[in-house]
N, C-alpha and C. Protein backbone atom coordinates (compact mmCIF):
# COMPACT_ATOMS: atom_id res chain seq x y z
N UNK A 1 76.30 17.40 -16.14
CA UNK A 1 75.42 18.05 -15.19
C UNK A 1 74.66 19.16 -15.91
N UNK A 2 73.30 18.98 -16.00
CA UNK A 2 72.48 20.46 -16.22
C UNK A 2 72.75 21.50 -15.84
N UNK A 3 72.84 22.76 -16.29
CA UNK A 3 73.23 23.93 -15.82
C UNK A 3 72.10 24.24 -14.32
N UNK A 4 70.77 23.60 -14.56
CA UNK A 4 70.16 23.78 -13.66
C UNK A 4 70.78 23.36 -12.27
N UNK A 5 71.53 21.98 -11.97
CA UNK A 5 72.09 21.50 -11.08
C UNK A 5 73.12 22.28 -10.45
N UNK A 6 73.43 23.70 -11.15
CA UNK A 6 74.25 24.65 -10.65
C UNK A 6 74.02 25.09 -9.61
N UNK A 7 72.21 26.00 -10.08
CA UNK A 7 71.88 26.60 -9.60
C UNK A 7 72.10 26.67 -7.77
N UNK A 8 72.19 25.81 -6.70
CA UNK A 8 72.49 26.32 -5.57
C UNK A 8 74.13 26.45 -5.20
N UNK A 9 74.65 26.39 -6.23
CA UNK A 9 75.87 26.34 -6.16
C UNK A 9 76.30 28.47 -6.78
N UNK A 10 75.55 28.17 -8.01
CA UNK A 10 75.53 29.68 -8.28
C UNK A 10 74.81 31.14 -7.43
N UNK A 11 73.81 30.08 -6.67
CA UNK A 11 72.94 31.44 -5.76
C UNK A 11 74.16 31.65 -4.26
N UNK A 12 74.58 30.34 -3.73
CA UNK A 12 75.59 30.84 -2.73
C UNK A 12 76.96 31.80 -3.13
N UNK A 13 76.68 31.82 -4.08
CA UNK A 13 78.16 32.75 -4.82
C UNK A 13 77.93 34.37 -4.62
N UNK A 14 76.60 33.74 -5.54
CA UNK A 14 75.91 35.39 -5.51
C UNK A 14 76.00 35.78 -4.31
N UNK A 15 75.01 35.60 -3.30
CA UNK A 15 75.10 35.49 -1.91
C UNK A 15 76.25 36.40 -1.29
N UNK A 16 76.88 35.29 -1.34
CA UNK A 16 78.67 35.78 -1.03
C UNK A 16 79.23 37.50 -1.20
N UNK A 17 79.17 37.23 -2.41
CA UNK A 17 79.75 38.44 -3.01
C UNK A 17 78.56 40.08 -3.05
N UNK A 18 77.57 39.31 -2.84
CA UNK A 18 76.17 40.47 -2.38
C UNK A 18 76.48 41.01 -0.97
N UNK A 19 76.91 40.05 -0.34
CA UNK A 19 77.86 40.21 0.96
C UNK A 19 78.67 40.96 1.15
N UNK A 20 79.58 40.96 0.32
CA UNK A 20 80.56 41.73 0.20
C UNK A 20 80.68 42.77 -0.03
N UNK A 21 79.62 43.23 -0.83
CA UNK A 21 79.61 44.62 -1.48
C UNK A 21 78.79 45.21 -0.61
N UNK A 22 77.90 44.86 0.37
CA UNK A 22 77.30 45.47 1.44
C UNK A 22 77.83 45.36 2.44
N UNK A 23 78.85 45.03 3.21
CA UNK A 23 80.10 45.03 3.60
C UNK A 23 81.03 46.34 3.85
N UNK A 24 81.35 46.25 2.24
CA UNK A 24 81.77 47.74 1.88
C UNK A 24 81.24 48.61 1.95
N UNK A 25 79.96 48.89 1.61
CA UNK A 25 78.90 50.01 1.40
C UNK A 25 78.73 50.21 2.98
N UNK A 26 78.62 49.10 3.87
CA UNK A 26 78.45 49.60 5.45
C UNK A 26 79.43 50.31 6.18
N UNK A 27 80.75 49.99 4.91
CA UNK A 27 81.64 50.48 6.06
C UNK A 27 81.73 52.05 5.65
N UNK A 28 81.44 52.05 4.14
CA UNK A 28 81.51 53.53 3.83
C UNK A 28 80.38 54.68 4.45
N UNK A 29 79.44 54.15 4.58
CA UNK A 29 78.09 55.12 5.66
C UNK A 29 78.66 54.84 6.66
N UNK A 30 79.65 53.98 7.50
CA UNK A 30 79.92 54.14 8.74
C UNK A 30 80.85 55.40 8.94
N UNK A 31 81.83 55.37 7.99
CA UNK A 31 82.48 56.23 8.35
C UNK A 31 82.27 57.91 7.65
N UNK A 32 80.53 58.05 6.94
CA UNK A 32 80.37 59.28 6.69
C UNK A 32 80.08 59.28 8.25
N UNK A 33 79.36 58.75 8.87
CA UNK A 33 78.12 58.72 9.90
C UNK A 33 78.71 59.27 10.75
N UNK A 34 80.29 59.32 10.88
CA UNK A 34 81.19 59.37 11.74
C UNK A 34 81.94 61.01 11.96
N UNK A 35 81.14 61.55 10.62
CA UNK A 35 82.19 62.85 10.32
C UNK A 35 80.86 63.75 10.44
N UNK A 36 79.61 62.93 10.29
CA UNK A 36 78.16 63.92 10.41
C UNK A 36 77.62 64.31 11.99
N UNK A 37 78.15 63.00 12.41
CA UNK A 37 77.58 63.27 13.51
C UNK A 37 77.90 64.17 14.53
N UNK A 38 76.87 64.97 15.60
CA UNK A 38 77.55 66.05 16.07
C UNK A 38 77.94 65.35 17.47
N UNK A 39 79.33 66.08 17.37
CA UNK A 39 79.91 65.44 18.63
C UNK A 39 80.49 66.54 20.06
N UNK A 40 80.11 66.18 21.06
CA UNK A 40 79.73 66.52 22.08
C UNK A 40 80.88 65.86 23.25
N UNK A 41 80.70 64.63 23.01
CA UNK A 41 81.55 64.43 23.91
C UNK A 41 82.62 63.00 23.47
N UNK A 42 82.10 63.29 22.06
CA UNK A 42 82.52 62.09 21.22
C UNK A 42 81.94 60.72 21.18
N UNK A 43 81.31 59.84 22.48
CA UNK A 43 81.19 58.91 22.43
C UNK A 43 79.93 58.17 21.69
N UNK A 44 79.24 58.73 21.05
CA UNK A 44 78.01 58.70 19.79
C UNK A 44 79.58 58.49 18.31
N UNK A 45 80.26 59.09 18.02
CA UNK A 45 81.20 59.18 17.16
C UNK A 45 81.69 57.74 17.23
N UNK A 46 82.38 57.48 18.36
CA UNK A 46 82.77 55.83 18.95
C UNK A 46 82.11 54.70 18.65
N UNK A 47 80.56 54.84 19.07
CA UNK A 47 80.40 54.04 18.69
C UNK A 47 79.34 53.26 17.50
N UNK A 48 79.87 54.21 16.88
CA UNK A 48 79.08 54.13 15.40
C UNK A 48 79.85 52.71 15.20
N UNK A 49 79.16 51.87 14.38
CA UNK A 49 80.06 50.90 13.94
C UNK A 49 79.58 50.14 13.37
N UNK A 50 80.09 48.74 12.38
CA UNK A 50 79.22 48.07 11.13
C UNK A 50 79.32 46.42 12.60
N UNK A 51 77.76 46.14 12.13
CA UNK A 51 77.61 44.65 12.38
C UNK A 51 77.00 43.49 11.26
N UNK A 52 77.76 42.74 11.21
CA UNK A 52 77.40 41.48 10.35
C UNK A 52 76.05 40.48 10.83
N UNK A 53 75.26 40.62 9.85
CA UNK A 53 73.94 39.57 10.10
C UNK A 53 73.62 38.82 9.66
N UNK A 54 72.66 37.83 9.77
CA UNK A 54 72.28 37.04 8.47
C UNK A 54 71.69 37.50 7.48
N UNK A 55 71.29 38.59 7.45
CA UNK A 55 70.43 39.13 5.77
C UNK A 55 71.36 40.30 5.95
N UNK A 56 72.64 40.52 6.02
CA UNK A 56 73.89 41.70 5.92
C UNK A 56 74.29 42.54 7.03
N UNK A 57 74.94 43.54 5.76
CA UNK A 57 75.98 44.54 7.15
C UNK A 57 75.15 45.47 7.98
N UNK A 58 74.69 45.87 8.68
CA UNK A 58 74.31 46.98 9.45
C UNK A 58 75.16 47.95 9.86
N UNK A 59 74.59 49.56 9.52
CA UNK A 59 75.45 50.44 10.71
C UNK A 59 75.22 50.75 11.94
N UNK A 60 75.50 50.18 13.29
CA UNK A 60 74.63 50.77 14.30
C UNK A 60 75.71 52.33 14.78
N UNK A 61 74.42 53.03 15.50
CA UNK A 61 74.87 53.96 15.80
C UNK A 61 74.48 53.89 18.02
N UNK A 62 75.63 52.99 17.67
CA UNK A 62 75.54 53.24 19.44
C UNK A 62 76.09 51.67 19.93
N UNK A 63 76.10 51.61 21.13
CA UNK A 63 76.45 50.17 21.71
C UNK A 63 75.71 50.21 23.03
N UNK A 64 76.57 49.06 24.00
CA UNK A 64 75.88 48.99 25.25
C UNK A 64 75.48 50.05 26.40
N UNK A 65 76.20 50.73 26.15
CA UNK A 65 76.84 52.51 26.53
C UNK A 65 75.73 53.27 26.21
N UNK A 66 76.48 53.37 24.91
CA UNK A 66 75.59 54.48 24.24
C UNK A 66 74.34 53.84 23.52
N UNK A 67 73.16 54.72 23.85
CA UNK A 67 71.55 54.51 23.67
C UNK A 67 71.22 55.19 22.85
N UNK A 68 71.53 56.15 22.73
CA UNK A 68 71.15 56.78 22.39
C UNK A 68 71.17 58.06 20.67
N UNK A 69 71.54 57.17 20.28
CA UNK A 69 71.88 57.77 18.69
C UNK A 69 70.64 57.74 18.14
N UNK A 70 69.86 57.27 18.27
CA UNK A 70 68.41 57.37 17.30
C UNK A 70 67.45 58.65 17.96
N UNK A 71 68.01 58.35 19.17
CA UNK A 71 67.31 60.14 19.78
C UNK A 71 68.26 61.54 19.01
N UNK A 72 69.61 61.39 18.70
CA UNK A 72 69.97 62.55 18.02
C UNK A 72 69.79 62.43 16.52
N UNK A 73 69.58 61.41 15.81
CA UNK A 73 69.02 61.06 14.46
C UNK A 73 67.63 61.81 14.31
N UNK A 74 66.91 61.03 15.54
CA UNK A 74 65.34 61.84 14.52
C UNK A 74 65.21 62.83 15.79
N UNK A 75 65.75 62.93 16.87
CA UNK A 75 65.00 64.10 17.63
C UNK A 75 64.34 63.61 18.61
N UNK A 76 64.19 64.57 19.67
CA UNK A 76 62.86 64.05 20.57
C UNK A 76 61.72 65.42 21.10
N UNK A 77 61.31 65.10 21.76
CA UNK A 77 60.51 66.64 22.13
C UNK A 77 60.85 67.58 22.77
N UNK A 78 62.25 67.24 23.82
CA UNK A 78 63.09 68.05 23.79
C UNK A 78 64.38 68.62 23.15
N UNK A 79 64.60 68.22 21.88
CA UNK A 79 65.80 68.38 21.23
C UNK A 79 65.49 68.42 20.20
N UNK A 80 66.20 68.92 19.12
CA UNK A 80 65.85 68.96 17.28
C UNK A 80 66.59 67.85 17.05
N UNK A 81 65.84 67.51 15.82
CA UNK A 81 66.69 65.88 15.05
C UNK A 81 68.12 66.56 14.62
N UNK A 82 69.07 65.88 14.43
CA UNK A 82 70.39 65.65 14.22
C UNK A 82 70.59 64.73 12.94
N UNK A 83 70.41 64.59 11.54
CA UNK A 83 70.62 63.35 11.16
C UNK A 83 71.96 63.36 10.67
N UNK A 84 72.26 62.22 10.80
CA UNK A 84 73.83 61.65 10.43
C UNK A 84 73.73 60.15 9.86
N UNK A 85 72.64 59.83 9.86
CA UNK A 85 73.02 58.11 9.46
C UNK A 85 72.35 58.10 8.32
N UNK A 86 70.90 58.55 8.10
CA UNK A 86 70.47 58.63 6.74
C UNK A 86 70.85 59.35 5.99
N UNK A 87 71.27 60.47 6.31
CA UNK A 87 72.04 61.40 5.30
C UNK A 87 73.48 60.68 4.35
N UNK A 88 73.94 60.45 5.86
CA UNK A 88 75.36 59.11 5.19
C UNK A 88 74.81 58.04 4.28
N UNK A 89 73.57 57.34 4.32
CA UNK A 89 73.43 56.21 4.11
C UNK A 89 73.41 56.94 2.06
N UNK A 90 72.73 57.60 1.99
CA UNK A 90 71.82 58.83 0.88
C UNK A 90 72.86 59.33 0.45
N UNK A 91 74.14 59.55 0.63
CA UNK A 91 75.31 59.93 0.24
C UNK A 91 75.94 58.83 -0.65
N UNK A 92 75.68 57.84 -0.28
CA UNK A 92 76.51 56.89 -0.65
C UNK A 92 75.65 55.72 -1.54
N UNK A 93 74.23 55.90 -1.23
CA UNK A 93 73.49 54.74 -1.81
C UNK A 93 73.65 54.56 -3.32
N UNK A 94 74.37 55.38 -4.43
CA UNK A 94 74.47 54.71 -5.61
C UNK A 94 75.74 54.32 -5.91
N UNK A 95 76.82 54.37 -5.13
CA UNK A 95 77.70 53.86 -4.76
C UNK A 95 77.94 52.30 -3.90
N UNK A 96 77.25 52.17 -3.34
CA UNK A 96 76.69 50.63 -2.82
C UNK A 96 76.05 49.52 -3.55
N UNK A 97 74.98 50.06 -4.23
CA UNK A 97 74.67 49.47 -5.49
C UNK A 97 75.31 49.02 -6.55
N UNK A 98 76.58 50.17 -6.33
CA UNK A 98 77.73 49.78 -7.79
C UNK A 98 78.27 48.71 -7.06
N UNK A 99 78.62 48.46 -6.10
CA UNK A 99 80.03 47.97 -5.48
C UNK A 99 79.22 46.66 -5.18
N UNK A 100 77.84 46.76 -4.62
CA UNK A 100 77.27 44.69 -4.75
C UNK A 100 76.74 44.51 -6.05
N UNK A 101 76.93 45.51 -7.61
CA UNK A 101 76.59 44.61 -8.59
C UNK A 101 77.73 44.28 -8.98
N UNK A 102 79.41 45.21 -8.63
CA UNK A 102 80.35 44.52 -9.54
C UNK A 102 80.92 43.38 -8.64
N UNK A 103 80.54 43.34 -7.36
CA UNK A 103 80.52 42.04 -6.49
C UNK A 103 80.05 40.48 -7.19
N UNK A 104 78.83 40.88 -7.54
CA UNK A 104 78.15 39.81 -8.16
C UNK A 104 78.67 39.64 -9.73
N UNK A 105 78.77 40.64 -10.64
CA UNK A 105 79.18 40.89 -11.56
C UNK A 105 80.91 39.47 -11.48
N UNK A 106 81.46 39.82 -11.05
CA UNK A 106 82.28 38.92 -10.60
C UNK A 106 82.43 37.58 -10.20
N UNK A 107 81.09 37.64 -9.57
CA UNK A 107 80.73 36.02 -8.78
C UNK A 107 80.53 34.85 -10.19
N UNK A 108 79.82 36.02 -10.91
CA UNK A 108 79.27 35.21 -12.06
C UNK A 108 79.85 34.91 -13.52
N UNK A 109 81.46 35.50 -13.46
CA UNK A 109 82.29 35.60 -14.33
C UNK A 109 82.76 33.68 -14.29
């Protein structure tokens, strides 16, 4: 077999393990997001949480409940911004990078 004939065999690996390391990296901004955020009555704190997608992990900051986390992130015209998710994300972003290249780094061993 040509090494070329690999190739979709080697990109789902990558894939995988690119997965993984953003995975991790979501869960680690989840749980700065969690210690930044100002809490009030807690339930913004609650429901911070990582969701799985087809192009990766997401952190959302809120659920069916709660709406409202992007109004204490950037602010509104009655309130000053609050940030907690980009700050977390910015905390951690060369740390995420490490963790989906030694992901892949791996895939490809």
């Amino acid at each position: 077999m040509a090494d070329f004939d690999r190739f979709p065999e080697i990109i789902a690996r990558l894939d995988a393990a690119a997965q993984e390391g953003a995975r991790e990296g979501a869960k680690l901004v989840e749980d700065s997001a969690k210690q930044r955020v100002p809490r009030v009555t807690g339930k913004l704190q609650r429901a911070i949480h990582v969701e799985e997608g087809v192009e990766g992990a997401y952190v959302i900051a809120g659920d069916k409940d709660v709406f409202y986390g992007h109004m204490v992130e950037h602010g509104t015209r009655h309130s000053p911004a609050h940030p907690f998710l980009l700050p977390a994300l910015e905390e951690h972003r060369d740390e995420i990078n490490a963790l989906i290249a030694a992901h892949i780094e791996r895939a490809i061993r």
